[in-house]
Protein backbone atom coordinates (compact mmCIF):
# COMPACT_ATOMS: atom_id res chain seq x y z
CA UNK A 1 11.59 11.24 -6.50
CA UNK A 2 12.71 7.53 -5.87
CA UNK A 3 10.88 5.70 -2.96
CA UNK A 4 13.79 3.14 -2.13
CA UNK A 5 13.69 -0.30 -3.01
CA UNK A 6 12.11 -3.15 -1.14
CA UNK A 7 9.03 -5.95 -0.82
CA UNK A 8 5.44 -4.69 -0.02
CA UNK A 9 2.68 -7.87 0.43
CA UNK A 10 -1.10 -6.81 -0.14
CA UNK A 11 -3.54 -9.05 1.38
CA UNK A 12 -7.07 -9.17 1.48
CA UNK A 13 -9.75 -9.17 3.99
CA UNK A 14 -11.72 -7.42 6.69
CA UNK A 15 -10.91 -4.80 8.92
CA UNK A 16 -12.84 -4.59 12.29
CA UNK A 17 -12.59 -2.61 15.74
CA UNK A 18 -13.81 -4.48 18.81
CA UNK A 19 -13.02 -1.02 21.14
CA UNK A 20 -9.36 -2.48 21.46
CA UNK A 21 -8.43 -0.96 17.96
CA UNK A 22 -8.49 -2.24 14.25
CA UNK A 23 -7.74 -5.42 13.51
CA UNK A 24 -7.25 -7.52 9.95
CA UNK A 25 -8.24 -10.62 9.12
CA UNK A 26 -7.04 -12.34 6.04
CA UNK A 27 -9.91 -14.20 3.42
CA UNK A 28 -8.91 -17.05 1.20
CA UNK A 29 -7.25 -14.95 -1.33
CA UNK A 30 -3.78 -15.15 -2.18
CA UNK A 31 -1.59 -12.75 -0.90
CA UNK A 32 0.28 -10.76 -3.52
CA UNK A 33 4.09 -9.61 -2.98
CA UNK A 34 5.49 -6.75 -5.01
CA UNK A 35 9.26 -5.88 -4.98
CA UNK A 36 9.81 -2.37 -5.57
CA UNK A 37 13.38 -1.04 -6.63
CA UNK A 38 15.56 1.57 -5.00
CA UNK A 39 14.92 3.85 -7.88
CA UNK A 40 10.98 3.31 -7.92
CA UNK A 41 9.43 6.31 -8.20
CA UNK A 42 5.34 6.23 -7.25
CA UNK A 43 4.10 6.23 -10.65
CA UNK A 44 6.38 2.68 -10.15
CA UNK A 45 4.53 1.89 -7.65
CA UNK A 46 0.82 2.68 -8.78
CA UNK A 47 1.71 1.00 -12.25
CA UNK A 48 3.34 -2.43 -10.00
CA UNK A 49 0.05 -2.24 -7.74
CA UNK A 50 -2.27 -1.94 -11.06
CA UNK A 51 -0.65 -4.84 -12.23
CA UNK A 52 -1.71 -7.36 -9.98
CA UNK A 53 -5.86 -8.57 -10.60
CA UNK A 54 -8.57 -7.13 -8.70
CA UNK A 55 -6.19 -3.69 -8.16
CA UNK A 56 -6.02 0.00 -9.34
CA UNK A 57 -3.81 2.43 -8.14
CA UNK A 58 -3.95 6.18 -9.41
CA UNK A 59 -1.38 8.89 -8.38
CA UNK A 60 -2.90 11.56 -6.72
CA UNK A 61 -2.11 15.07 -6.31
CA UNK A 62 -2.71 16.65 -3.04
CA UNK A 63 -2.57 20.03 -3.97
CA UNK A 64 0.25 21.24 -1.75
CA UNK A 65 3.13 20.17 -4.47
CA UNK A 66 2.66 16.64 -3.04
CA UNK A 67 1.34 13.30 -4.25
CA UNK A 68 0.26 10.18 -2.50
CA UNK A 69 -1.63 7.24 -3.98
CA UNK A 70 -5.43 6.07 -4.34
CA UNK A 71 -5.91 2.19 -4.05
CA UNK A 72 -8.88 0.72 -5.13
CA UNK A 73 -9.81 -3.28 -4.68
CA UNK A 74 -12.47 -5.03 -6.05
CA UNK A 75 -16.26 -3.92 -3.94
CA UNK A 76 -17.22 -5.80 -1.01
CA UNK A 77 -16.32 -5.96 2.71
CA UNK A 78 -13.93 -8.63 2.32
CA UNK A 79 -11.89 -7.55 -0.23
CA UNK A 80 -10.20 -4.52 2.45
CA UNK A 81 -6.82 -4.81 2.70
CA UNK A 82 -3.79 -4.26 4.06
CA UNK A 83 -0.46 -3.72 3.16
CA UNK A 84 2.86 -4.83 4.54
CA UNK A 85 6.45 -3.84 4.92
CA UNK A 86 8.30 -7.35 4.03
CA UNK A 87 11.22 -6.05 2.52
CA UNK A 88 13.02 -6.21 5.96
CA UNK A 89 13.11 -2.30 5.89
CA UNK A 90 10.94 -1.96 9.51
CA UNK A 91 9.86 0.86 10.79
CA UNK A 92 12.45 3.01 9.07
CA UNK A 93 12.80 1.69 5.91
CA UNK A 94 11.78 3.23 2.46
CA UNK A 95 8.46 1.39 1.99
CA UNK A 96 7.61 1.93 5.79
CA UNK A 97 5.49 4.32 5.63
CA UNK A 98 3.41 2.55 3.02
CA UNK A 99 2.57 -0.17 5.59
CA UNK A 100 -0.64 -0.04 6.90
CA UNK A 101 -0.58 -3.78 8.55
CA UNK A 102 -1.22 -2.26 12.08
CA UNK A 103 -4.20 0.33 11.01
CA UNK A 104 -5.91 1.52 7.57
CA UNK A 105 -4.42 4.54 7.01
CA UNK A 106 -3.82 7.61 4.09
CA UNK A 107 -0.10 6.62 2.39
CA UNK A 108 2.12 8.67 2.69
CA UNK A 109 2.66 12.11 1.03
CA UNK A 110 5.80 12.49 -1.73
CA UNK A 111 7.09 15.81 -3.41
CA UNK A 112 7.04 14.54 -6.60
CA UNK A 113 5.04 11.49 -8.59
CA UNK A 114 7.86 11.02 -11.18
């Protein structure tokens, strides 16, 4: 099943919780943008996520005739990341739900990885 199309920026860093909730700090590591088409299916997206150095992405089937998707990063506690909705989409668009800027969080959950 197609995503939707838009722009999702990975960026690398740490991830802490003072007791007021998670927050990210970027390292000195370039941020990496990756625009995904309207027809992108998440294979799409694992392969465009693969692509960029330090990344893997696998598809992953939950088990309930749903998929979401692994991300790895290269080891060490500042090379978390998070992932960002800059396509323009917001909290409703396509790619939203991908966006784990405010929180680390499981992605989202697709019928099919096609």
């Amino acid at each position: 099943a197609a995503l939707g199309g838009g722009e999702l920026t990975i960026e690398y860093g740490t991830w802490a919780d003072d007791g007021s909730g998670p927050s990210f700090t970027a390292n000195s590591s370039a941020s990496q943008t990756q625009t995904i088409s309207a027809d992108a299916t998440l294979n799409d997206l694992a392969a465009a996520f693969t692509s960029h150095d330090g990344n893997s992405a696998q598809v992953i089937e939950v088990g309930d005739g749903t998929f979401t998707l692994g991300l790895i990063t290269d080891t060490g506690a500042d090379n978390a990341i998070t992932i960002t909705d800059t396509g323009g989409g917001g909290a409703t668009g396509p790619l939203a739900g991908f966006d784990i800027s405010a929180a680390p969080s499981q992605t989202p959950r697709v019928p099919s990885k096609a």
